[in-house]
C-alpha atoms as a PDB file:
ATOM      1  CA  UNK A   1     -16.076   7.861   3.163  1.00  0.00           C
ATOM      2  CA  UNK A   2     -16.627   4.807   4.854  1.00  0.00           C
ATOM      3  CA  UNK A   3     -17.557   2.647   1.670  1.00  0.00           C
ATOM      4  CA  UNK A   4     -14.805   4.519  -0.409  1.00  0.00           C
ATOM      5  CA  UNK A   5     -12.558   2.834   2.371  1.00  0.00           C
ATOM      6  CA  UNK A   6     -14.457  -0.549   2.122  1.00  0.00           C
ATOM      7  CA  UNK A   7     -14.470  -0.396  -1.248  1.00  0.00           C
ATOM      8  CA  UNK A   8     -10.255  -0.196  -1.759  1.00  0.00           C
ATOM      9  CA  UNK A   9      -9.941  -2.759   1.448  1.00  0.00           C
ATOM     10  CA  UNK A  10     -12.019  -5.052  -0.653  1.00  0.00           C
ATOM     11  CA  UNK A  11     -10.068  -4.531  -3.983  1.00  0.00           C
ATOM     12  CA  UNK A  12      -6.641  -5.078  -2.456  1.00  0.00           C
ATOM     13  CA  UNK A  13      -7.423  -8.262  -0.225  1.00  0.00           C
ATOM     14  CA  UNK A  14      -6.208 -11.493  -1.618  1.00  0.00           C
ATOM     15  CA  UNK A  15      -9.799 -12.842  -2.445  1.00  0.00           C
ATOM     16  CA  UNK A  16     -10.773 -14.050  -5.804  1.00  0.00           C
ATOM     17  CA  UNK A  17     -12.036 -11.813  -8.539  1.00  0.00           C
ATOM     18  CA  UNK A  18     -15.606 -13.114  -7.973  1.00  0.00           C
ATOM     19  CA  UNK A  19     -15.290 -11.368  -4.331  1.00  0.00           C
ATOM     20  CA  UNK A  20     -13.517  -7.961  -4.861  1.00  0.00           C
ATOM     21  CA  UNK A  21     -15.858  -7.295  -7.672  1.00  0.00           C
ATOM     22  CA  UNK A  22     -19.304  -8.523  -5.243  1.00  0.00           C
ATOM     23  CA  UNK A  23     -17.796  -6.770  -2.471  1.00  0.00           C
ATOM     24  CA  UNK A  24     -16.968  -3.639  -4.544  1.00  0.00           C
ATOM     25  CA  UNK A  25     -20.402  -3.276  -6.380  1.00  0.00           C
ATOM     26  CA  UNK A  26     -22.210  -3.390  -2.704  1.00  0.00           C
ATOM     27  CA  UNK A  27     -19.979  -0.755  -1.418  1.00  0.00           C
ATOM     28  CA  UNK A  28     -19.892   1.334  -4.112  1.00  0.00           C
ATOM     29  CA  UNK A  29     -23.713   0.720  -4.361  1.00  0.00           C
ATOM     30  CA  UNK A  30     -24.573   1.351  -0.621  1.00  0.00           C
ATOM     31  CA  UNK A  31     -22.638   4.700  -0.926  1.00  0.00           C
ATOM     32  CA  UNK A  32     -24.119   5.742  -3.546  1.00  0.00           C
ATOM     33  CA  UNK A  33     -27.789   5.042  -1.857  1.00  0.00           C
ATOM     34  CA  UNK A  34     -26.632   6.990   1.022  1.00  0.00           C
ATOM     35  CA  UNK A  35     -25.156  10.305  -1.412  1.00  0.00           C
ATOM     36  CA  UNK A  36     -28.852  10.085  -2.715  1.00  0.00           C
ATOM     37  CA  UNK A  37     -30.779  10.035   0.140  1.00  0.00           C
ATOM     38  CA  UNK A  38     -28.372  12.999   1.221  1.00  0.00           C
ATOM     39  CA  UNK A  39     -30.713  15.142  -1.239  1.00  0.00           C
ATOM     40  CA  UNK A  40     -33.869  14.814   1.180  1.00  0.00           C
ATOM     41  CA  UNK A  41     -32.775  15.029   4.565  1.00  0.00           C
ATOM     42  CA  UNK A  42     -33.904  18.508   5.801  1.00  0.00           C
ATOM     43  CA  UNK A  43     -31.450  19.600   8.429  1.00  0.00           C
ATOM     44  CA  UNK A  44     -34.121  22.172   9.685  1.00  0.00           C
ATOM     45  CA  UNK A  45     -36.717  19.138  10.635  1.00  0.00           C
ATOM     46  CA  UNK A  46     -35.958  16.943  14.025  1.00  0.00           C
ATOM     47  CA  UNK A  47     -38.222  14.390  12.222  1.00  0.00           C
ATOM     48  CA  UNK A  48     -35.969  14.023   8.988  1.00  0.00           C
ATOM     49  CA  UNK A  49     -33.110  14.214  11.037  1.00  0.00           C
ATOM     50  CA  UNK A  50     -33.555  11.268  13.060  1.00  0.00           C
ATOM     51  CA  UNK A  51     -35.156   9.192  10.320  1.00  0.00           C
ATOM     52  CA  UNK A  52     -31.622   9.998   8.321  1.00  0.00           C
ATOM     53  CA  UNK A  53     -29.864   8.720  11.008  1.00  0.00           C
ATOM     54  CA  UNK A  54     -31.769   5.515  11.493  1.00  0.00           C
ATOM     55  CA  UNK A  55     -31.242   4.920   7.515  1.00  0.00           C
ATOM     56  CA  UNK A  56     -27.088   5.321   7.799  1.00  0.00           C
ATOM     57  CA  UNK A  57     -27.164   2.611  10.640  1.00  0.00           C
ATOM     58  CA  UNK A  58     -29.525   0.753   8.460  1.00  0.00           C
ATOM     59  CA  UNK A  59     -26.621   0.739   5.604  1.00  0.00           C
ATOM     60  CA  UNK A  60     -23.853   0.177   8.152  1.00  0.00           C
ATOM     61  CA  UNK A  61     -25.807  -2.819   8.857  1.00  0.00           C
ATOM     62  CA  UNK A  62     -26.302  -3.948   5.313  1.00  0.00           C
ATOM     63  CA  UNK A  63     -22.665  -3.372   4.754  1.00  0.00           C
ATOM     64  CA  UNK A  64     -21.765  -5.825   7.668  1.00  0.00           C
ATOM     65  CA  UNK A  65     -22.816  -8.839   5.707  1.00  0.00           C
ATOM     66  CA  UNK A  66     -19.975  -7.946   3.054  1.00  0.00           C
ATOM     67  CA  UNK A  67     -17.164  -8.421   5.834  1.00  0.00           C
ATOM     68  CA  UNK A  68     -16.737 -11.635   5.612  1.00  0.00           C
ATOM     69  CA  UNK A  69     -16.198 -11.871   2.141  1.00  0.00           C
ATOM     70  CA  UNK A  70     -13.004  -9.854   2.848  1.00  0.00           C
ATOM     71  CA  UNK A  71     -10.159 -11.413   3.692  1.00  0.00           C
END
């Protein structure tokens, strides 16, 4: 939900083409690495679990360095 939400901030800010569509194609491309990886997380497995979790604030991360191109 988060990158759906990046995605449309990035679309509607006043930026130049260039930027909504580089900003759009990492958001929409970060969420859709994260619906993937969705697939292989076992819930049952502590293990899984926390590696899962590690791998969203990995992405939050990665999505950080497309702030600034929204303005």
């Amino acid at each position: 939900m988060a990158f759906g939400v990046a995605f449309f901030a990035g679309a509607s800010s006043s930026s130049p083409f260039l930027i909504k569509f580089v900003t759009g194609l990492g958001n929409v491309a970060l969420g859709s690495i994260l619906w993937y990886q969705t697939k292989y997380v076992d819930v049952t497995s502590t293990a899984s679990t926390k590696s899962f979790y590690s791998f969203i604030w990995k992405l939050m991360m990665a999505a950080q360095l497309l702030l600034p191109l929204i303005r």
